[in-house]
PDB file of N, CA and C in Angstrom:
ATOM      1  N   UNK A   1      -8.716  20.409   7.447  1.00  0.00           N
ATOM      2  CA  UNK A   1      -8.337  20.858   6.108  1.00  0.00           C
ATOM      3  C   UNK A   1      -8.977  19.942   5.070  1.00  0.00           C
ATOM      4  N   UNK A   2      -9.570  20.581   4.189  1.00  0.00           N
ATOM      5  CA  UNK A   2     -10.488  19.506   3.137  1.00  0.00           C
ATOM      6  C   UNK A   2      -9.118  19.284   2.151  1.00  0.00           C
ATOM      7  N   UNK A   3      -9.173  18.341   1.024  1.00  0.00           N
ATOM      8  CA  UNK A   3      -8.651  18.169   0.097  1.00  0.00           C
ATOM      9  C   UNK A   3      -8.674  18.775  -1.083  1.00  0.00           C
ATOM     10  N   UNK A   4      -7.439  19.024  -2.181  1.00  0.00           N
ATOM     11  CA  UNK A   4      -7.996  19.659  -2.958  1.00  0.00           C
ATOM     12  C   UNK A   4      -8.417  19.152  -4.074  1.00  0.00           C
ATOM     13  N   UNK A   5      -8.694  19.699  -5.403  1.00  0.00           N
ATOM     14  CA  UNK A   5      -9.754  19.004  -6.750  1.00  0.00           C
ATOM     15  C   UNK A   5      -8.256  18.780  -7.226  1.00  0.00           C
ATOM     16  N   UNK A   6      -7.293  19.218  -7.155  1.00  0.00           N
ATOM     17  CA  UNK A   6      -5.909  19.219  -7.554  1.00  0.00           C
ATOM     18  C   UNK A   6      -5.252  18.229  -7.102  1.00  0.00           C
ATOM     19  N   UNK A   7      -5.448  17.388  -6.220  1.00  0.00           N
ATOM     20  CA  UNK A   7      -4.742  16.175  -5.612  1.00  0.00           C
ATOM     21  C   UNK A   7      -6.087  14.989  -6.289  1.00  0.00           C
ATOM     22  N   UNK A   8      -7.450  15.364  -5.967  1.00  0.00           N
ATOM     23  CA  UNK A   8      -8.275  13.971  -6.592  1.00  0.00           C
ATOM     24  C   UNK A   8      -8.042  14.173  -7.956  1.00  0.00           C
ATOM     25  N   UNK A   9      -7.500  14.518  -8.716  1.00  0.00           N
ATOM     26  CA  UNK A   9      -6.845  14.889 -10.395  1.00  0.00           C
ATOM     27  C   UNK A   9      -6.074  14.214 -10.736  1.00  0.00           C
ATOM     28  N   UNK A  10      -5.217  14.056  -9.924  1.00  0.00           N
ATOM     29  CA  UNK A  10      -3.936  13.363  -9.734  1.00  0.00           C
ATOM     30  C   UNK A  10      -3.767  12.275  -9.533  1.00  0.00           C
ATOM     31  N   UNK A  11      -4.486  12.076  -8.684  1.00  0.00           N
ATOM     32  CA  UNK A  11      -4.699  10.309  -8.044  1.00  0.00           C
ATOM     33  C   UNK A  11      -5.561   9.324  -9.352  1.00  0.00           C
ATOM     34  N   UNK A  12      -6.680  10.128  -9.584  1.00  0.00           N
ATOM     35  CA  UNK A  12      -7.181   9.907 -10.552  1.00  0.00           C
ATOM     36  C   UNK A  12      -6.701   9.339 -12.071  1.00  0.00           C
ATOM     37  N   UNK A  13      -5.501  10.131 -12.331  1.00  0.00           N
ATOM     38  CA  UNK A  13      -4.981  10.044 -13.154  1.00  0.00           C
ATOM     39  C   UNK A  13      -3.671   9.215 -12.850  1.00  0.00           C
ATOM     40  N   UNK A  14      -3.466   8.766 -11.915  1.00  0.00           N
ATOM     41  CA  UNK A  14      -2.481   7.859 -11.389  1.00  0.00           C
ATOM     42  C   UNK A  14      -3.292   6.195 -11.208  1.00  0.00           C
ATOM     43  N   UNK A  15      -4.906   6.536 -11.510  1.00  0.00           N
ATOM     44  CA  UNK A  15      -5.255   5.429 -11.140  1.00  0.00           C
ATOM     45  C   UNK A  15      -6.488   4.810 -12.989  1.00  0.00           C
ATOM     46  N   UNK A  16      -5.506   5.509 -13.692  1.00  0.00           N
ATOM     47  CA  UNK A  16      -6.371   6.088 -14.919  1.00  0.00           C
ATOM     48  C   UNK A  16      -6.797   4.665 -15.844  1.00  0.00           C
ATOM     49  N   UNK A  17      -5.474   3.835 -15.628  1.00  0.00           N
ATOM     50  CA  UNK A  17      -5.432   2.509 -15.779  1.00  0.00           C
ATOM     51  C   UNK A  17      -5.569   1.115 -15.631  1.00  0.00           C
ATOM     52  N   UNK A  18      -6.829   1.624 -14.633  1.00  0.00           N
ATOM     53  CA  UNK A  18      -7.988   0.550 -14.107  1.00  0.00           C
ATOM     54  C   UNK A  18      -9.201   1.278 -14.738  1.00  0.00           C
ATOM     55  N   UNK A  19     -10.336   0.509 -14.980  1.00  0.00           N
ATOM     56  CA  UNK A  19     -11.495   0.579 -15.348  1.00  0.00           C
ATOM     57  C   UNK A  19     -12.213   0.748 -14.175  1.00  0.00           C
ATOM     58  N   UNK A  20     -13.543   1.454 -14.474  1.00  0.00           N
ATOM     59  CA  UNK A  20     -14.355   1.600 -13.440  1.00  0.00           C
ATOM     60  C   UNK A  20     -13.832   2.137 -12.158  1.00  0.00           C
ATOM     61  N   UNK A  21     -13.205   3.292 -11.755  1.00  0.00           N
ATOM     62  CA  UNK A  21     -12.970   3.892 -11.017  1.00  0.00           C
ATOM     63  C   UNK A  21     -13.358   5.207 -10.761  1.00  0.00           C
ATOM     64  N   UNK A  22     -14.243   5.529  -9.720  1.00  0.00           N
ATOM     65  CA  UNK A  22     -14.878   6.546  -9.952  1.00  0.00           C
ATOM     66  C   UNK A  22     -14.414   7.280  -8.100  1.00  0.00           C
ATOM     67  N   UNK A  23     -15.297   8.202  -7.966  1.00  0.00           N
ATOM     68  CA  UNK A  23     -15.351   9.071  -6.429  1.00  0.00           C
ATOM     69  C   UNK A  23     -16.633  10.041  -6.219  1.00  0.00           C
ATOM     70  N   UNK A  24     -16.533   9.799  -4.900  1.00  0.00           N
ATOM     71  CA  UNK A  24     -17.627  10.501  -4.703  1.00  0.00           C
ATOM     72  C   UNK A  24     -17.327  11.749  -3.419  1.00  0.00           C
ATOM     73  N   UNK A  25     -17.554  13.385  -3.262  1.00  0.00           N
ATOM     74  CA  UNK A  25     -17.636  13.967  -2.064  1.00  0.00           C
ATOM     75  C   UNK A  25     -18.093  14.016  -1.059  1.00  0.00           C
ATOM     76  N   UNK A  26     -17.377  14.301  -0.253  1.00  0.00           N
ATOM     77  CA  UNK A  26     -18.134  14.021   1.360  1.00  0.00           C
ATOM     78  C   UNK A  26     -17.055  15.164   2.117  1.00  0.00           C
ATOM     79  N   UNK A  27     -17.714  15.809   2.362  1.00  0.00           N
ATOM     80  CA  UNK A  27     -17.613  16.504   3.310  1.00  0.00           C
ATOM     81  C   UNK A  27     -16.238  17.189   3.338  1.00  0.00           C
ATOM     82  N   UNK A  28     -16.096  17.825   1.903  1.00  0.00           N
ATOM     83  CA  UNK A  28     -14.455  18.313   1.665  1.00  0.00           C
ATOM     84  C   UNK A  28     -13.529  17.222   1.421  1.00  0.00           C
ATOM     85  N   UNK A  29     -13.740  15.986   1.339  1.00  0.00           N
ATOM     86  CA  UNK A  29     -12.959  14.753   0.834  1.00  0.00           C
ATOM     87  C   UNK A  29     -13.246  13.949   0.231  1.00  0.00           C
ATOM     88  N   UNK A  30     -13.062  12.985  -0.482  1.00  0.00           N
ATOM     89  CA  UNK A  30     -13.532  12.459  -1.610  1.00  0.00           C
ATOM     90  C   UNK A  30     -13.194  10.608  -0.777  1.00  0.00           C
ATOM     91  N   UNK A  31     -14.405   9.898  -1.465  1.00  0.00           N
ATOM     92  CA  UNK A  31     -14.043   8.528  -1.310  1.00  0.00           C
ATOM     93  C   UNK A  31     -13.689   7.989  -2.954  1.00  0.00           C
ATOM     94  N   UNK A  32     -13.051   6.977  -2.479  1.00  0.00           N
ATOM     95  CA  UNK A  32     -12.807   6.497  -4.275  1.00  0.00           C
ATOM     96  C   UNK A  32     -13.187   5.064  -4.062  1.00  0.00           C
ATOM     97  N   UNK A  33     -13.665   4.775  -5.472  1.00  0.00           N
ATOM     98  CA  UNK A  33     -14.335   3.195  -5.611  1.00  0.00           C
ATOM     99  C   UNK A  33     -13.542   2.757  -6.498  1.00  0.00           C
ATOM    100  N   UNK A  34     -13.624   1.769  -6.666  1.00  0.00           N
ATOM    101  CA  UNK A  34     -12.933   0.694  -7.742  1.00  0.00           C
ATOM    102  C   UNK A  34     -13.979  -0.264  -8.274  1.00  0.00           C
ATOM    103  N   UNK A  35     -14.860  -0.147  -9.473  1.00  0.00           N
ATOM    104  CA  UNK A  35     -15.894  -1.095  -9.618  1.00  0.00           C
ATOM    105  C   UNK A  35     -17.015  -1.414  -8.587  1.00  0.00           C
ATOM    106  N   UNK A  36     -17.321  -0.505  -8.078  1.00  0.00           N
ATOM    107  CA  UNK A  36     -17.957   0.045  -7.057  1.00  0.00           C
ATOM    108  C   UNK A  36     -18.272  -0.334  -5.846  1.00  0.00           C
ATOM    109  N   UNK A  37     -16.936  -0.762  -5.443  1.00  0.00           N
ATOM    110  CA  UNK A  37     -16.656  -0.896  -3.707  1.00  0.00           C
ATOM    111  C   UNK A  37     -15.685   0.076  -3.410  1.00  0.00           C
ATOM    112  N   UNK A  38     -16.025   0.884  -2.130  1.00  0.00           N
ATOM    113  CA  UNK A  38     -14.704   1.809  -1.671  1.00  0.00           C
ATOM    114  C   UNK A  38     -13.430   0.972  -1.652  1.00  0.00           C
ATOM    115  N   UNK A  39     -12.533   1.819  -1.627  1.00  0.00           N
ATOM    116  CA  UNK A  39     -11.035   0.957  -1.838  1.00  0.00           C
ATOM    117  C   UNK A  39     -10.507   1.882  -0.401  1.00  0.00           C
ATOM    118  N   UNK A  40     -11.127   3.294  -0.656  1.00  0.00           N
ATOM    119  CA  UNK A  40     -10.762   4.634   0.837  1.00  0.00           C
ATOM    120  C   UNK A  40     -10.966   5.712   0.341  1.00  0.00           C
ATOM    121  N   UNK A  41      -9.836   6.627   0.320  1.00  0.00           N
ATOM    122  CA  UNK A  41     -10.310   7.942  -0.093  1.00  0.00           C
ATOM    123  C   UNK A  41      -8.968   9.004   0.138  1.00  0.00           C
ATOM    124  N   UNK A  42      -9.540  10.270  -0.154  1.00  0.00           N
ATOM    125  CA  UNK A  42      -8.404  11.253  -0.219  1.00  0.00           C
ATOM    126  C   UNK A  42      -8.683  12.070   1.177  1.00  0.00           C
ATOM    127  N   UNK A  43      -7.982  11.909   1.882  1.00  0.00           N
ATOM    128  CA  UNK A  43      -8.314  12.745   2.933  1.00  0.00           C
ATOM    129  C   UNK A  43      -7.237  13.117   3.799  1.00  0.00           C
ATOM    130  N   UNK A  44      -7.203  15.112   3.457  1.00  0.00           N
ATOM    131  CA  UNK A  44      -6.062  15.854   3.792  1.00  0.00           C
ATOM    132  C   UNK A  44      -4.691  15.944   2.967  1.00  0.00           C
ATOM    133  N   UNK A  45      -5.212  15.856   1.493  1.00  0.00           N
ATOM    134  CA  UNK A  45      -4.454  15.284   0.449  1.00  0.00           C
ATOM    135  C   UNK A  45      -3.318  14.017   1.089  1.00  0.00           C
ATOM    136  N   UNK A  46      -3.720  13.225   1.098  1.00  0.00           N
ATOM    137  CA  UNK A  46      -3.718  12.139   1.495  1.00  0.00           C
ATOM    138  C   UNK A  46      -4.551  11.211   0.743  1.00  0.00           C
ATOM    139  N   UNK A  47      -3.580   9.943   0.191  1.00  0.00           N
ATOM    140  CA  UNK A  47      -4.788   8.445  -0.610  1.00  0.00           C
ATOM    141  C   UNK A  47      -4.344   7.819   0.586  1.00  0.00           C
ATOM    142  N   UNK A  48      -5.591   6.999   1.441  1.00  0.00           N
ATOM    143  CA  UNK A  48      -5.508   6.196   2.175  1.00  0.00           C
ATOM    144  C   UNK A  48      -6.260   5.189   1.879  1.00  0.00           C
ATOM    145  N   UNK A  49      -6.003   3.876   1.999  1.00  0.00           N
ATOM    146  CA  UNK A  49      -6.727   2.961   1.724  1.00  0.00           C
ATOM    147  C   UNK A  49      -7.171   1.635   2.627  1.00  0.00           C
ATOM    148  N   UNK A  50      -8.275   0.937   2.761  1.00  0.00           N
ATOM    149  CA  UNK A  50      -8.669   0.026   4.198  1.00  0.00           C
ATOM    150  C   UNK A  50      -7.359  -1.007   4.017  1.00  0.00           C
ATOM    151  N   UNK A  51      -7.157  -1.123   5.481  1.00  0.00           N
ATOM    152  CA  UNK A  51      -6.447  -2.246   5.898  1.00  0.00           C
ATOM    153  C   UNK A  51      -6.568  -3.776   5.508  1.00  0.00           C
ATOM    154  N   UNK A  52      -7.041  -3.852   4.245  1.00  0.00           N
ATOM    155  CA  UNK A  52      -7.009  -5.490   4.333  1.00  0.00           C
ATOM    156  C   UNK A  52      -5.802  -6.177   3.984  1.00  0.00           C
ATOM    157  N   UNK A  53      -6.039  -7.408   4.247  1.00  0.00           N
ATOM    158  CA  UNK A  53      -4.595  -7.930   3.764  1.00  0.00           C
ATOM    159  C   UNK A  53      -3.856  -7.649   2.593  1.00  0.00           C
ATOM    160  N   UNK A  54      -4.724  -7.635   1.787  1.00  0.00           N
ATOM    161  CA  UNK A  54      -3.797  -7.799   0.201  1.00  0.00           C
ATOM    162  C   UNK A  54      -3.149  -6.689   0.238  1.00  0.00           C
ATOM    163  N   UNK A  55      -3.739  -5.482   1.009  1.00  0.00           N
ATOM    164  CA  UNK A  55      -2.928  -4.442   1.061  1.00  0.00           C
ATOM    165  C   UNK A  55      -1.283  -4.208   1.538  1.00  0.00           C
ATOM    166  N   UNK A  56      -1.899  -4.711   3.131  1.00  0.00           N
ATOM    167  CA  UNK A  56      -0.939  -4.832   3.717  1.00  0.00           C
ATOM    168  C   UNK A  56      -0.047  -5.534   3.574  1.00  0.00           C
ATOM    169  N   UNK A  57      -0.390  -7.109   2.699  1.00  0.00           N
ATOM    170  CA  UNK A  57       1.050  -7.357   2.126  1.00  0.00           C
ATOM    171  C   UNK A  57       1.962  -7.053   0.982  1.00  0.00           C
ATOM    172  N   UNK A  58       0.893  -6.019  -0.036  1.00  0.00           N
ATOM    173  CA  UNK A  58       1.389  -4.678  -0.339  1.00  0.00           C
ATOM    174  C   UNK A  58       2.335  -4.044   0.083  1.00  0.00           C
ATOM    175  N   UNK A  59       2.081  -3.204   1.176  1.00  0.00           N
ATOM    176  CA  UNK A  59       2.585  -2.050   1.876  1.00  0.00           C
ATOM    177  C   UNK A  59       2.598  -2.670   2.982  1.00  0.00           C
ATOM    178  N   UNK A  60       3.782  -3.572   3.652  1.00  0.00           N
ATOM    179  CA  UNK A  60       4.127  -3.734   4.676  1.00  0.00           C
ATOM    180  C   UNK A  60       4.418  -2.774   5.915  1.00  0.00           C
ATOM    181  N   UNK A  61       4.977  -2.426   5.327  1.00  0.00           N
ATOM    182  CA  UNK A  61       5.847  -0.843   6.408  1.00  0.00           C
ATOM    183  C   UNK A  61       5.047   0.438   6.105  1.00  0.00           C
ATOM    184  N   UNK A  62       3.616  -0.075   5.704  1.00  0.00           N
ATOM    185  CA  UNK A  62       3.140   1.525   5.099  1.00  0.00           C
ATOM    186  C   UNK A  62       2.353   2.076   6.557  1.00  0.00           C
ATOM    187  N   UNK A  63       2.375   3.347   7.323  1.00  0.00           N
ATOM    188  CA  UNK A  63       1.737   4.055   8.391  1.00  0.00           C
ATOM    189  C   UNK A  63       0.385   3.939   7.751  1.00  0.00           C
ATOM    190  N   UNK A  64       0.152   3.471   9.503  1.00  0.00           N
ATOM    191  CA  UNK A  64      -1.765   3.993   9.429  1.00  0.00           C
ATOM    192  C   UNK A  64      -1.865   4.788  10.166  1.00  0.00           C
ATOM    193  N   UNK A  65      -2.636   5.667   9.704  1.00  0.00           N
ATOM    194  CA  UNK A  65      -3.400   6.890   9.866  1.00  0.00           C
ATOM    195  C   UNK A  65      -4.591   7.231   9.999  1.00  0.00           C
ATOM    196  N   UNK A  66      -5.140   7.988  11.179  1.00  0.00           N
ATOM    197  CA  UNK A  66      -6.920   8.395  10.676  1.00  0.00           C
ATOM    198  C   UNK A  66      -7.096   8.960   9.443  1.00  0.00           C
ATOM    199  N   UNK A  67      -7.988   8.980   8.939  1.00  0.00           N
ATOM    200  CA  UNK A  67      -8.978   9.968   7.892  1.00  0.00           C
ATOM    201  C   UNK A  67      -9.305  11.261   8.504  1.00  0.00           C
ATOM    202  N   UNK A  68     -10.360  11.044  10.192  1.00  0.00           N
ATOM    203  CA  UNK A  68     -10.428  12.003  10.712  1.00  0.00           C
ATOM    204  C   UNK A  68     -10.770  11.490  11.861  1.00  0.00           C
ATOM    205  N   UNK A  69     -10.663  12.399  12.962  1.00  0.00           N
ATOM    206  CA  UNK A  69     -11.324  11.876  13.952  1.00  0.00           C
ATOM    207  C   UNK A  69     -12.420  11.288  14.138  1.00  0.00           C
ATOM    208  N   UNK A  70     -12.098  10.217  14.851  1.00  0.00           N
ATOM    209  CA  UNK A  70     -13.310   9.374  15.229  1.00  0.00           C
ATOM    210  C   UNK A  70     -13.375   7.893  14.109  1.00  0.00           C
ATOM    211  N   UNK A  71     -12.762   7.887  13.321  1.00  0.00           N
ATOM    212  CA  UNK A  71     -12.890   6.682  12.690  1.00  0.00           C
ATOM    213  C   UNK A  71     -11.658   5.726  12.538  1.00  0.00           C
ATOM    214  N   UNK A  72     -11.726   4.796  12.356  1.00  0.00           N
ATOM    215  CA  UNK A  72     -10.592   3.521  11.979  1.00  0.00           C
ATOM    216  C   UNK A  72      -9.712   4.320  11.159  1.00  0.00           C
ATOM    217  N   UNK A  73      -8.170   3.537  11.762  1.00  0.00           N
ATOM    218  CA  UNK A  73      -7.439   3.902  10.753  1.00  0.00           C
ATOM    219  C   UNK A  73      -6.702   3.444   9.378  1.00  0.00           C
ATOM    220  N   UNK A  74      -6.264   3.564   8.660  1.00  0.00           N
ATOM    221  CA  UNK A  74      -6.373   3.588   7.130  1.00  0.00           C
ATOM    222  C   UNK A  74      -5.132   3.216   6.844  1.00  0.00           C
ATOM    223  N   UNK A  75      -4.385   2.591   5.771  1.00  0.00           N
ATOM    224  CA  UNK A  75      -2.997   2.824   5.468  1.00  0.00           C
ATOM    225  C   UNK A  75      -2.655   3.730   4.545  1.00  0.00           C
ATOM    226  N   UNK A  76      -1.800   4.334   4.917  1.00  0.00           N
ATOM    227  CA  UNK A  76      -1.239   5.678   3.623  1.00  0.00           C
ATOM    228  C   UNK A  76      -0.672   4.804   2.972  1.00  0.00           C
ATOM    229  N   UNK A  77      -0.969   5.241   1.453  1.00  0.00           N
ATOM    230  CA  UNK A  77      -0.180   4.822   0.251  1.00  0.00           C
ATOM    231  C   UNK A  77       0.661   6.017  -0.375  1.00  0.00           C
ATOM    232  N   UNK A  78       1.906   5.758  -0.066  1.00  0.00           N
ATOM    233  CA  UNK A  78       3.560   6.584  -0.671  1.00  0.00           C
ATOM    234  C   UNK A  78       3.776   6.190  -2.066  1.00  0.00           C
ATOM    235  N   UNK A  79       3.459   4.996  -2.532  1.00  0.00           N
ATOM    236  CA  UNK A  79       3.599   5.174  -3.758  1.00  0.00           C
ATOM    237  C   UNK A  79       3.088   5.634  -4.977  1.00  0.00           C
ATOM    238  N   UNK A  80       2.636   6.846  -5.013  1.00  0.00           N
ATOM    239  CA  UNK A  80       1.801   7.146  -5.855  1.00  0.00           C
ATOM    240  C   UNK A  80       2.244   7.558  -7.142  1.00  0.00           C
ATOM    241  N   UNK A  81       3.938   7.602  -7.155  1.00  0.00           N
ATOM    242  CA  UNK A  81       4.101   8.037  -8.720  1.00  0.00           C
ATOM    243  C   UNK A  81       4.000   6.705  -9.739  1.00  0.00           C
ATOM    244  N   UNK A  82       4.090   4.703  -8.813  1.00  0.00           N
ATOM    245  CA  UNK A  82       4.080   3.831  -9.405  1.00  0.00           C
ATOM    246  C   UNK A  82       2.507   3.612 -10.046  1.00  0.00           C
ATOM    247  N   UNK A  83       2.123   3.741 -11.390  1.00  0.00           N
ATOM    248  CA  UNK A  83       0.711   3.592 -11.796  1.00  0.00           C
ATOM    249  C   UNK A  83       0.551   1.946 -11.938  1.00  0.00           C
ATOM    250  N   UNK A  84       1.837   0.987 -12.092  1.00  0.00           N
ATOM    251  CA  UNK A  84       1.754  -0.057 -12.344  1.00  0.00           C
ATOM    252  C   UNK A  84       1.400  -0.742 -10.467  1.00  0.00           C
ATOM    253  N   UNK A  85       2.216  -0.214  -9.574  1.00  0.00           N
ATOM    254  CA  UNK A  85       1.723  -0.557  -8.117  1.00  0.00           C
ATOM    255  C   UNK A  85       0.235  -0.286  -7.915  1.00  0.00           C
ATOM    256  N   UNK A  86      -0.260   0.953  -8.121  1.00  0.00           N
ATOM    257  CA  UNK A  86      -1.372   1.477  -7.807  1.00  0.00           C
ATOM    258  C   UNK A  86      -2.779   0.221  -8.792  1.00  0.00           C
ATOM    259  N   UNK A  87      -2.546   0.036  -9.684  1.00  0.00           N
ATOM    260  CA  UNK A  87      -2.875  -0.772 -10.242  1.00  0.00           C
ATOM    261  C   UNK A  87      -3.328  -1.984  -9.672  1.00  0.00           C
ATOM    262  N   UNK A  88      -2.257  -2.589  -9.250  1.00  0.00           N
ATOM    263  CA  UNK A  88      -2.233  -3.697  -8.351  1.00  0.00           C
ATOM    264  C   UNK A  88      -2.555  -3.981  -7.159  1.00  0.00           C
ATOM    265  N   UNK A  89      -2.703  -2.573  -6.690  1.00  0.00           N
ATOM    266  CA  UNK A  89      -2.811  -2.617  -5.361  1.00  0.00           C
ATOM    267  C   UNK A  89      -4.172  -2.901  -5.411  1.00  0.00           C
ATOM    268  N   UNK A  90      -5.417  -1.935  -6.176  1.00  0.00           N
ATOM    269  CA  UNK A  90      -6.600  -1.969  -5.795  1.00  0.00           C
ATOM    270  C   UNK A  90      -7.323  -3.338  -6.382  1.00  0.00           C
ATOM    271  N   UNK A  91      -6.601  -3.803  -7.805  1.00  0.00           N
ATOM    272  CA  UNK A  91      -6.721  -4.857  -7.703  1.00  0.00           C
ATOM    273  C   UNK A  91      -7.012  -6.023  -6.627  1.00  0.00           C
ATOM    274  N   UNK A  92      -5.738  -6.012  -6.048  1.00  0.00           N
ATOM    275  CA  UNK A  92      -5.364  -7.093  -5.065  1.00  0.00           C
ATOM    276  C   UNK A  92      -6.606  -7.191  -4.303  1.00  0.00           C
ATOM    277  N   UNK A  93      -7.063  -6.112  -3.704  1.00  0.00           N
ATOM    278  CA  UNK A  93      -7.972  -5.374  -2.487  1.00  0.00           C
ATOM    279  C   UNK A  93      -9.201  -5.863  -2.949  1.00  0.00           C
ATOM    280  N   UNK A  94      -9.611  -5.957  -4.218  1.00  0.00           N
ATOM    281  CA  UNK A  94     -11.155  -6.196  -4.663  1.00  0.00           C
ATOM    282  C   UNK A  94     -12.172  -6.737  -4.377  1.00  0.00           C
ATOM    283  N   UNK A  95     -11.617  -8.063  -3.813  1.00  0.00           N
ATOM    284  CA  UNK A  95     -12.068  -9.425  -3.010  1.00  0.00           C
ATOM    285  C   UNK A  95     -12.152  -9.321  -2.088  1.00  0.00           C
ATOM    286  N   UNK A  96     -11.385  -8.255  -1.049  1.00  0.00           N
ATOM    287  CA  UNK A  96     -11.570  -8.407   0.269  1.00  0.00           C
ATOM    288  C   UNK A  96     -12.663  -7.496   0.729  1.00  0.00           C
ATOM    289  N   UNK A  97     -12.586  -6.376  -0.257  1.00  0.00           N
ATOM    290  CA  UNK A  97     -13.626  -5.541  -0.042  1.00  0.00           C
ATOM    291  C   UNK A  97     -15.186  -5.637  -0.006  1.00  0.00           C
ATOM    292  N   UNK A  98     -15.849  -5.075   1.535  1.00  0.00           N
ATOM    293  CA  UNK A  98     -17.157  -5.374   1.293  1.00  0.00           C
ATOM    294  C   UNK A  98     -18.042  -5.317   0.156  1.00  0.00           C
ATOM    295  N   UNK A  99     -19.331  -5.700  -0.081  1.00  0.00           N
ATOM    296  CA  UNK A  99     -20.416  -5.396  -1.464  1.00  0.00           C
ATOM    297  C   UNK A  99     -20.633  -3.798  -1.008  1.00  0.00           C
ATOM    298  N   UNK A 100     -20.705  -2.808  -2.315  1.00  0.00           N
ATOM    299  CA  UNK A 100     -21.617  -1.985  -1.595  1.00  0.00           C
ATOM    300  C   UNK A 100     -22.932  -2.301  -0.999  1.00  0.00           C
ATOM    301  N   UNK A 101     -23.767  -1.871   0.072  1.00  0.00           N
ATOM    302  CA  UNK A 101     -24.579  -1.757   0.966  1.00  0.00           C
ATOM    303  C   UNK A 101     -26.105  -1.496  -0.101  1.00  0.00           C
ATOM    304  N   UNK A 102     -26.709  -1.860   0.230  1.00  0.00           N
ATOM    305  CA  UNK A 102     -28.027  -1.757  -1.094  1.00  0.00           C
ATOM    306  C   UNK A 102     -28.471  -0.345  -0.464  1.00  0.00           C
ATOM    307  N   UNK A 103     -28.973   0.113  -1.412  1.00  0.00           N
ATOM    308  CA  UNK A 103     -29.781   1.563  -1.316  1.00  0.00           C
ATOM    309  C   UNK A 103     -31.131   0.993  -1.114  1.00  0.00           C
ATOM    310  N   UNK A 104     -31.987   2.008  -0.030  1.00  0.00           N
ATOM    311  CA  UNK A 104     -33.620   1.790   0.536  1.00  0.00           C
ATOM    312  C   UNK A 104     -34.114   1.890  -0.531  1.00  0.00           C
TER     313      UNK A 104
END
């Protein structure tokens, strides 16, 4: 099941209050960046985001989940009506997150 433009709207706008946040499609799901490192993505209307620490001491008790088959799994983020959590969260994450990858 792809995601819909109606859930990346949402998130979007839940995440309206950070700068530099953008997304990109793939394959019926969207990844989202934060100042342009992935943070994760929407997948199966679903925001999931990588396991790093800052997260996880975030969202302690938060389920991980695939994206889709075949890849690592992700932590679901439940809080999505907090814009001040969401905030913080990707914050937190910024540092841990790889550089993007240079283009050929």
């Amino acid at each position: 099941m792809a995601s819909s433009r109606e859930y990346l709207d949402f998130i979007l706008e839940q995440l309206s209050g950070l700068k530099d946040v953008s997304y990109r499609a793939m394959m019926g799901e969207f990844i989202i960046y934060y100042r342009g490192k992935a943070v994760g993505g929407i997948y199966d209307d679903r925001f999931l985001v990588k396991p790093v620490k800052a997260a996880k001491k975030l969202m302690p008790d938060a389920d991980m989940e695939l994206p889709y088959e075949g890849t690592k799994e992700m932590l679901l983020v439940d809080e999505l009506d907090n814009k001040e959590f969401l905030r913080q969260l990707l914050e937190s994450m910024y540092e841990e997150l790889p550089a993007p990858k240079k283009k050929k």
